[in-house]
C-alpha atoms as a PDB file:
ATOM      1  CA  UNK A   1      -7.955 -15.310  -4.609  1.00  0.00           C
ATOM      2  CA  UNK A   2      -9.337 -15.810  -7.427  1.00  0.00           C
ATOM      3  CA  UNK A   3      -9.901 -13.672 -11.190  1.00  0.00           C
ATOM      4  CA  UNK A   4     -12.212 -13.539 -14.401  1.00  0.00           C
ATOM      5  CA  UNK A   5      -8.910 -14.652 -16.285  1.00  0.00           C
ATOM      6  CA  UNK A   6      -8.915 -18.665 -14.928  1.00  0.00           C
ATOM      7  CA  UNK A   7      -5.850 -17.897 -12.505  1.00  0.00           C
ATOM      8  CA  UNK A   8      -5.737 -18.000  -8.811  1.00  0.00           C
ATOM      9  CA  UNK A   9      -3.887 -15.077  -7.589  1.00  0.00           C
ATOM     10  CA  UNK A  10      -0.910 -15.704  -5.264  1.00  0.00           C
ATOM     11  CA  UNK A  11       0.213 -13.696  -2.146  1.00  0.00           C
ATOM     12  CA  UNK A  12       1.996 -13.750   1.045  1.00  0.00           C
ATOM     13  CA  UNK A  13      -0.231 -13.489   4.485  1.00  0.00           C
ATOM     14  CA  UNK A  14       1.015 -13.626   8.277  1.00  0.00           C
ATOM     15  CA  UNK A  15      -0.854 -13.589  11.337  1.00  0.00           C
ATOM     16  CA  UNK A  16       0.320 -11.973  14.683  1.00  0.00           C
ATOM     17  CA  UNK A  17       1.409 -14.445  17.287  1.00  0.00           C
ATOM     18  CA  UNK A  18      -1.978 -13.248  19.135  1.00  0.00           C
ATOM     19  CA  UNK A  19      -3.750 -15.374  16.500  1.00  0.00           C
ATOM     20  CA  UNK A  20      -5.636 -12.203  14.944  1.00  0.00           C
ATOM     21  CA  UNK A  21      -5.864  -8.323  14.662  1.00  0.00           C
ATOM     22  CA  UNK A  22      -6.880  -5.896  12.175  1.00  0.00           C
ATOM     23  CA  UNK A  23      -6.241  -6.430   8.708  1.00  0.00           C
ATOM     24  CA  UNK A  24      -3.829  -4.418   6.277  1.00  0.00           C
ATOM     25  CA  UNK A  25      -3.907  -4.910   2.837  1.00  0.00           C
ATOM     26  CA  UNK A  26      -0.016  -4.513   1.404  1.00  0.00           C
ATOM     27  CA  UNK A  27       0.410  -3.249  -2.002  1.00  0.00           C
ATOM     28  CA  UNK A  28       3.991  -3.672  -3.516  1.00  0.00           C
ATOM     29  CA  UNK A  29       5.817  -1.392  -5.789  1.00  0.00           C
ATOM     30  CA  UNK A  30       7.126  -2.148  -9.630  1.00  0.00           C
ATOM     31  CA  UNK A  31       9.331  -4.262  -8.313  1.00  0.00           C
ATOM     32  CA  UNK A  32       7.059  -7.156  -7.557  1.00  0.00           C
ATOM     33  CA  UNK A  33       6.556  -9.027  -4.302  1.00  0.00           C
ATOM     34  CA  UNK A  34      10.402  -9.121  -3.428  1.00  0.00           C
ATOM     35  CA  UNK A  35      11.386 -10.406   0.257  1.00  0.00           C
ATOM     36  CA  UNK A  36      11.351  -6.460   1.450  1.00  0.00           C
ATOM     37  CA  UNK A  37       7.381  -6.259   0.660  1.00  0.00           C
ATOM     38  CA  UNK A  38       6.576  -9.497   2.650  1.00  0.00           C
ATOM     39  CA  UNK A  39       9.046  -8.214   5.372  1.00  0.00           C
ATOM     40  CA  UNK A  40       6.542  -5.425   5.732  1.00  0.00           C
ATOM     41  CA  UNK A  41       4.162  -8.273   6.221  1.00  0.00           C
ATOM     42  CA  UNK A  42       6.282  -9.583   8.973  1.00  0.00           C
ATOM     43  CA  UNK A  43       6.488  -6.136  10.383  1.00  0.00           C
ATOM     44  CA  UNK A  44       3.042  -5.748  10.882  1.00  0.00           C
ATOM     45  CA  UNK A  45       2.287  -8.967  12.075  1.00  0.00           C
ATOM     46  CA  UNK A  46       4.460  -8.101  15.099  1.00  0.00           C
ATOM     47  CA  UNK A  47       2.756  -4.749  15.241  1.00  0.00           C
ATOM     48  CA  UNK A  48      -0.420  -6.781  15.811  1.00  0.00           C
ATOM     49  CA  UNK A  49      -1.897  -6.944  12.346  1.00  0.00           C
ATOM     50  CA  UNK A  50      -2.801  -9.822  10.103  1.00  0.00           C
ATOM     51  CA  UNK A  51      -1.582  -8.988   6.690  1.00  0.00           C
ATOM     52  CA  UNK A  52      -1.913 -10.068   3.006  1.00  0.00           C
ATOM     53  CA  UNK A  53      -0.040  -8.820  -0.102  1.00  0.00           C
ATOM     54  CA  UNK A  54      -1.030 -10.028  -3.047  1.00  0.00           C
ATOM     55  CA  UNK A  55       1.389 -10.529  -6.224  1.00  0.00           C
ATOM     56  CA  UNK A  56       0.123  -7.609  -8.567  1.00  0.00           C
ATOM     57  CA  UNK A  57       3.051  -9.268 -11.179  1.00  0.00           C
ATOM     58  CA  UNK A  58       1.649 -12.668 -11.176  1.00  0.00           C
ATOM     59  CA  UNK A  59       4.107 -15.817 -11.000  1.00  0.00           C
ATOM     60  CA  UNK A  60       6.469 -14.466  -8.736  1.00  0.00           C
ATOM     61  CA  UNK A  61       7.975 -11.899 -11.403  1.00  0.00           C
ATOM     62  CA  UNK A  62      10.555  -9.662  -9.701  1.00  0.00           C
ATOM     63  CA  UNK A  63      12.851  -7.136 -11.163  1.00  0.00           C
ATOM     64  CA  UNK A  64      16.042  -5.826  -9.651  1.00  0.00           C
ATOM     65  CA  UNK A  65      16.887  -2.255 -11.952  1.00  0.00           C
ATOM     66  CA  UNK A  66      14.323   0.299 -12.739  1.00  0.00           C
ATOM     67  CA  UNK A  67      14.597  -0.162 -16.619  1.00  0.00           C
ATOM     68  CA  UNK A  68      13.616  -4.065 -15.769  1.00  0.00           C
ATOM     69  CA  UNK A  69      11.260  -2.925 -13.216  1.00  0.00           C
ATOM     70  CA  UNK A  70       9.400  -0.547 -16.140  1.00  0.00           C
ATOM     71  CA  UNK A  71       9.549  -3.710 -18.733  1.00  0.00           C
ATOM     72  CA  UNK A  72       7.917  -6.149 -15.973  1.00  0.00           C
ATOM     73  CA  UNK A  73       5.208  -3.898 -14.984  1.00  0.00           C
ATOM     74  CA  UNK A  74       4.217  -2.904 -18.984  1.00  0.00           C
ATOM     75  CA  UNK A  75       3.650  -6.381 -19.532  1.00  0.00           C
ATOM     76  CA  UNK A  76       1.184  -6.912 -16.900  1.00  0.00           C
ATOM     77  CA  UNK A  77      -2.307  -6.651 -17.532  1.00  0.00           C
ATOM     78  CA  UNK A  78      -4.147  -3.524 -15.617  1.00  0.00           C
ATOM     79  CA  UNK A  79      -7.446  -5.223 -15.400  1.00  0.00           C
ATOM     80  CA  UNK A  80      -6.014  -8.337 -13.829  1.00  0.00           C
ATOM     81  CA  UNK A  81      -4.298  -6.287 -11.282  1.00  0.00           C
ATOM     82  CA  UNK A  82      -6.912  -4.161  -9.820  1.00  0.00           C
ATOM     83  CA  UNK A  83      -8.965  -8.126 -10.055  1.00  0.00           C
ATOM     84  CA  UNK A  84      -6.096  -8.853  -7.307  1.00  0.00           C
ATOM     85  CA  UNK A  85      -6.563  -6.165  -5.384  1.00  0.00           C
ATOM     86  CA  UNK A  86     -10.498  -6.667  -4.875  1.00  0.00           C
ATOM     87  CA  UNK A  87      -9.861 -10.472  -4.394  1.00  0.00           C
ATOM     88  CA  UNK A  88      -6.898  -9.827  -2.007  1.00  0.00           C
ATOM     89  CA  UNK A  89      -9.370  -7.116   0.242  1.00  0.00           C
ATOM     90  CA  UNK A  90     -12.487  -9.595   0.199  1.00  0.00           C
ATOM     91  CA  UNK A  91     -10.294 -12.681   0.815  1.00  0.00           C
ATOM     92  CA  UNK A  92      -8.483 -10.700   3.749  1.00  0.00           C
ATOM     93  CA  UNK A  93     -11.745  -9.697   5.329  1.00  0.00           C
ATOM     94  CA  UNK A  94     -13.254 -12.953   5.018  1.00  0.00           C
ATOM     95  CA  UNK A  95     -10.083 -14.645   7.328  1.00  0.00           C
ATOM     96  CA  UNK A  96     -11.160 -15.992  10.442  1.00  0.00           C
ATOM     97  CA  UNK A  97      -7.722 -14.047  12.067  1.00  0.00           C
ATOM     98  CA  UNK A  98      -9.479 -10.734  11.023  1.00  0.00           C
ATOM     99  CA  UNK A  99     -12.261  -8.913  12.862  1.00  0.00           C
ATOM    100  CA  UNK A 100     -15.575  -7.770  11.163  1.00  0.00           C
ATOM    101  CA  UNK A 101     -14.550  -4.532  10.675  1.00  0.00           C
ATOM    102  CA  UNK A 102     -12.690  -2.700   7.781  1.00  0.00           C
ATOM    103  CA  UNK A 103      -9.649  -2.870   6.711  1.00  0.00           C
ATOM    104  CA  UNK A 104      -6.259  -0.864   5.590  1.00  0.00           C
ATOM    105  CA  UNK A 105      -4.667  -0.464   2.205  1.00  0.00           C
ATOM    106  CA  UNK A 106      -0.666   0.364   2.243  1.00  0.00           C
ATOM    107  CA  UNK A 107       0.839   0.866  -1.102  1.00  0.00           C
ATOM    108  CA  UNK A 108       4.411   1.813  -2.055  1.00  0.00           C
ATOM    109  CA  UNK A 109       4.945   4.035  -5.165  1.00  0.00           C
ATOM    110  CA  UNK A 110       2.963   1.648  -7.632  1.00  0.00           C
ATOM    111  CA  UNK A 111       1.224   0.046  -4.697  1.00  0.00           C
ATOM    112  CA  UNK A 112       0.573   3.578  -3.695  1.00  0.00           C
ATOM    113  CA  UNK A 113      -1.807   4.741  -6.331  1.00  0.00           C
ATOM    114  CA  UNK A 114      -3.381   1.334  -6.280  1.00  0.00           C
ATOM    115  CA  UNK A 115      -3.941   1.863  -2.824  1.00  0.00           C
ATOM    116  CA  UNK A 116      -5.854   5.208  -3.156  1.00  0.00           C
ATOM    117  CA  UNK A 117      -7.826   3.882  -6.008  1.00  0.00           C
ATOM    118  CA  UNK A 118      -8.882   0.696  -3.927  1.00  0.00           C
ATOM    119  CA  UNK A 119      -9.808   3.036  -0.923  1.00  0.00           C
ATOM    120  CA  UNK A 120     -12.279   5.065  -3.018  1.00  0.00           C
ATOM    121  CA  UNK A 121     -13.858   2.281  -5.180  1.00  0.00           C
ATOM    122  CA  UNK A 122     -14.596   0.127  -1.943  1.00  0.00           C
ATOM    123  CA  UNK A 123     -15.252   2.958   0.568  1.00  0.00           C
ATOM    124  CA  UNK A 124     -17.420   0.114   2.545  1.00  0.00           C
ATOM    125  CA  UNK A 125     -13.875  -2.369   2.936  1.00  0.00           C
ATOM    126  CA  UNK A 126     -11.399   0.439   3.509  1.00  0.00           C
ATOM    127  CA  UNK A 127     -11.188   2.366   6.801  1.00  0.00           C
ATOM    128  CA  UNK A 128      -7.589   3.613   6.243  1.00  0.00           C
ATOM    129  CA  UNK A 129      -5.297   4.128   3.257  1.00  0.00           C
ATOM    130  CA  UNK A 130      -1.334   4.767   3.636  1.00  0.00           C
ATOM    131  CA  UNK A 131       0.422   5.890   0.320  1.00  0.00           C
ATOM    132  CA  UNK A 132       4.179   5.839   0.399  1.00  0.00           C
ATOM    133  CA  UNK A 133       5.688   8.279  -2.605  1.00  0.00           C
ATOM    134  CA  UNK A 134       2.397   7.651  -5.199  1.00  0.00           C
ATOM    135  CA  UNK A 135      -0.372   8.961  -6.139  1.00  0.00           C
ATOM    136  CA  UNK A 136      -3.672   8.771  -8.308  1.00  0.00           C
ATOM    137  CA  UNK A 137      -5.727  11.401  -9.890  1.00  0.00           C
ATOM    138  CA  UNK A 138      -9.666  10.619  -9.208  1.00  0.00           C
ATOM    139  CA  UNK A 139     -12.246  11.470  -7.431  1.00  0.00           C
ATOM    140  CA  UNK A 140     -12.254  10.799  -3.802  1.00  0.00           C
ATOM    141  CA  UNK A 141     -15.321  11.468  -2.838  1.00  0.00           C
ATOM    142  CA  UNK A 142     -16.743   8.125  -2.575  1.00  0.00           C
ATOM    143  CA  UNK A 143     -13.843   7.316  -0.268  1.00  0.00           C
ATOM    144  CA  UNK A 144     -14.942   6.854   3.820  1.00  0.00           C
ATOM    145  CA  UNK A 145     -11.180   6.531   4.904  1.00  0.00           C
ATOM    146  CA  UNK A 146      -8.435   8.185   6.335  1.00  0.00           C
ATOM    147  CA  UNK A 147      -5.461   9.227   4.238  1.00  0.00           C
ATOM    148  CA  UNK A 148      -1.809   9.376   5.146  1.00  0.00           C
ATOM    149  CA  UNK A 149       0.964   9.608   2.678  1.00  0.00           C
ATOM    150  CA  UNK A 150       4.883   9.546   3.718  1.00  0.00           C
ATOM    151  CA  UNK A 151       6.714  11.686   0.628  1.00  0.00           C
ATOM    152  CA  UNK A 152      10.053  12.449  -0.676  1.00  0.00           C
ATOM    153  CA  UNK A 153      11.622  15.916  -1.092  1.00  0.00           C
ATOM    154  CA  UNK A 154      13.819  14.949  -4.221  1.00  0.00           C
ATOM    155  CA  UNK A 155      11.406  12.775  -6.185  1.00  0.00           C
ATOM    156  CA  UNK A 156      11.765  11.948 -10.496  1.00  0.00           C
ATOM    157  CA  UNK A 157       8.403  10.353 -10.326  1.00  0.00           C
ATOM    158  CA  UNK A 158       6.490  12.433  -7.938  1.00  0.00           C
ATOM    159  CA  UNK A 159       6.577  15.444  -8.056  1.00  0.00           C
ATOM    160  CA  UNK A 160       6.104  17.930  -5.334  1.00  0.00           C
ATOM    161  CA  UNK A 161       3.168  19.395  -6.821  1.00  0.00           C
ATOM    162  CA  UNK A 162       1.878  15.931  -7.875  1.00  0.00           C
ATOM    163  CA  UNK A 163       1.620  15.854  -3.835  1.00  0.00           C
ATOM    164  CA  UNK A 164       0.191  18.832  -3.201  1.00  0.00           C
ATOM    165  CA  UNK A 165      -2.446  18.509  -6.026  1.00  0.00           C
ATOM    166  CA  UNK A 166      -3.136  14.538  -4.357  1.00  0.00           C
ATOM    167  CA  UNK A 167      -3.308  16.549  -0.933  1.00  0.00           C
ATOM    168  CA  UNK A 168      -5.399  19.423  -2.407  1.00  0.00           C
ATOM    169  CA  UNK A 169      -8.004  16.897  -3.987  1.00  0.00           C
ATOM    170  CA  UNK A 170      -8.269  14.773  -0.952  1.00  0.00           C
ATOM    171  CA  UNK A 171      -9.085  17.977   1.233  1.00  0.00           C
ATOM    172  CA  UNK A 172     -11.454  19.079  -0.727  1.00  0.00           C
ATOM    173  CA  UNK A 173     -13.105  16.703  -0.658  1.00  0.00           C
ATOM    174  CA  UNK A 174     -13.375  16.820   2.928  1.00  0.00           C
ATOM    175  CA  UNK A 175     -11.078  13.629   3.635  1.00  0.00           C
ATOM    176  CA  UNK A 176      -8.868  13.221   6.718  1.00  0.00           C
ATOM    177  CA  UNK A 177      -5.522  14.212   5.581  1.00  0.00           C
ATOM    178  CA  UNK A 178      -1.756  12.760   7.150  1.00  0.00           C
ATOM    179  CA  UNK A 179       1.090  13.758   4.725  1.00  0.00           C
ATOM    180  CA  UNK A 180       5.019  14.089   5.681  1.00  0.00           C
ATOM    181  CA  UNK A 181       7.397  14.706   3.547  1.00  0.00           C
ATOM    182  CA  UNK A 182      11.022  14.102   4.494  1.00  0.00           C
ATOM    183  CA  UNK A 183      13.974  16.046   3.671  1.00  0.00           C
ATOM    184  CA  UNK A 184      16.361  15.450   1.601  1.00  0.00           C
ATOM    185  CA  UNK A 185      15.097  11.486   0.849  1.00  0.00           C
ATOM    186  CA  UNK A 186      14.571  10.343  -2.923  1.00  0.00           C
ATOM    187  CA  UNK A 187      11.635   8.158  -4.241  1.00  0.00           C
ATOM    188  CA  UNK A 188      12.470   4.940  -2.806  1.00  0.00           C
ATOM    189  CA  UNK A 189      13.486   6.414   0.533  1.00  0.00           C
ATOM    190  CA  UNK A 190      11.762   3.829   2.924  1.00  0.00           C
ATOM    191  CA  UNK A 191      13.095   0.696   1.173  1.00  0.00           C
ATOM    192  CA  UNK A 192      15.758  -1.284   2.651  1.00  0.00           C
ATOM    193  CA  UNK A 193      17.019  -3.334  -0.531  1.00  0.00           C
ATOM    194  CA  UNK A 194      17.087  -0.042  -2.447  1.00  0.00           C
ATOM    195  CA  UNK A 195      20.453   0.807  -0.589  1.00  0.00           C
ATOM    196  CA  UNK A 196      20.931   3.932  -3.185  1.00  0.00           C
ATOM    197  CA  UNK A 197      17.715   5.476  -1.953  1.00  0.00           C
ATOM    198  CA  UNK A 198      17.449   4.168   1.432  1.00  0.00           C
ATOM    199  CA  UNK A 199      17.520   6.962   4.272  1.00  0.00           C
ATOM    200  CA  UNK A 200      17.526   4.977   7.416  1.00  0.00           C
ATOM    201  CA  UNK A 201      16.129   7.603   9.763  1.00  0.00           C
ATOM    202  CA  UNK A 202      13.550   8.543   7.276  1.00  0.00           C
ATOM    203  CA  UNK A 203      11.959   5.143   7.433  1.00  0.00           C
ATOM    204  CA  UNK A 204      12.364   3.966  10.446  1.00  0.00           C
ATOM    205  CA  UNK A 205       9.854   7.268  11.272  1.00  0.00           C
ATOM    206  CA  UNK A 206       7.720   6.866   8.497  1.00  0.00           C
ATOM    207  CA  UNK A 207       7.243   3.268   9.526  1.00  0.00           C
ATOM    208  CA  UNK A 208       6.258   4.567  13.195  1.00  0.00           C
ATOM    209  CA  UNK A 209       3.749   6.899  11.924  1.00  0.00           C
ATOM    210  CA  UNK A 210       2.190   4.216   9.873  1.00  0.00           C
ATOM    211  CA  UNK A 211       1.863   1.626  13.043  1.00  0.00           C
ATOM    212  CA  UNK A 212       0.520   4.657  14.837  1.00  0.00           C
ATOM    213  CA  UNK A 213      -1.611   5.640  12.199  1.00  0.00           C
ATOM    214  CA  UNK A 214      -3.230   2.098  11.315  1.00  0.00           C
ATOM    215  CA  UNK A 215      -3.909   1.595  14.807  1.00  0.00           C
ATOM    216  CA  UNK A 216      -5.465   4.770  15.502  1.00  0.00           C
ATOM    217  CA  UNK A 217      -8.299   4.059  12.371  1.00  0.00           C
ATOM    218  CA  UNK A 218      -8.130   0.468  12.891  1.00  0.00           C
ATOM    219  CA  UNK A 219      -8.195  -0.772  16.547  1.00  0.00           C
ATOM    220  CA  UNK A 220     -11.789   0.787  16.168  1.00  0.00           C
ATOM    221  CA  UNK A 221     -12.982   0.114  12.733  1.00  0.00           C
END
């Protein structure tokens, strides 16, 4: 992957053991691409999907508290980001391991609103979007995907109605619409190295809904 800035972009991509499937595009939070973001990579490899998640960061910058986490992600520049993002979804429909048809976007919290943007500037790449606790305020109506968005009841970042404002705008604008929230779960909820926010249960359905979900708009796409 490649960017208007002189720097190859770096990621981490698996294959399923079948030697191809659909592709999903993963989209890591402020932490940076930490081992739990290219475990979801794993994950969906043996769920039968070839996956790619680029590092937003750059140079393999992680953070490990929120206030470092805040610092990392000021110092990164925007513009090279969303660079990634559109490298990361034409380099992961251009591998041989991927079919000719569109692909997913799954985003967590930061990831998350880049997700939703990517889906609506690129309506002709994206077939599905899944948004775990994020959001992004702009017009969907250029987007030709699905939506489905896995939310926490007890959120400092996103609010519940910065949800139902994300859901509201995505109805109206006549977009298919998949949102769960899940009691009692902070932001964070679905990550396993986050053990303060973690709710077991709560991810391990969120997860199935995603599989079922990605399959259901991919399989076909």
């Amino acid at each position: 992957m490649s960017d208007p800035y002189g720097s190859a972009g770096t990621g981490y991509a698996v294959v399923p053991d079948s030697g191809g499937g659909p592709g999903v595009l993963v989209l890591h939070a402020w932490w940076g691409l930490t081992p739990f973001f290219t475990s979801i990579c794993d994950r969906l490899a043996d769920a039968g999907f070839v996956a790619l998640a680029p590092d937003l960061h750059g140079g393999g910058q992680t953070a490990d508290t929120p206030d470092e986490a805040e610092a990392l992600l000021a110092s990164v520049d925007p513009n090279r980001a969303a660079n990634l993002v559109v490298g990361s979804l034409s380099t992961l429909r251009a591998m041989p391991a991927t079919p000719d048809g569109r692909v997913a976007v799954l985003g967590f919290s930061m990831g998350a609103s880049w997700a939703l943007w990517a889906a609506t500037r690129f309506p002709d790449d994206v077939a599905a979007a899944v948004a775990y606790y994020g959001s992004q305020d702009i017009d969907f109506a250029p987007a030709d995907a699905a939506f489905q968005g896995h939310f926490a009841e007890i959120d400092e970042f996103e609010s519940e109605d910065d949800v139902n404002y994300l859901e509201a705008q995505l109805r109206l604008a006549g977009k298919a619409v998949d949102f769960h929230r899940y009691p009692g779960t902070g932001h964070w909820f679905a990550e396993s190295d986050r053990p303060a926010a973690y709710d077991e249960a709560a991810a391990e359905l969120a997860w199935d809904r995603t599989t079922a979900f990605l399959h259901a708009h991919l399989d076909e796409a």
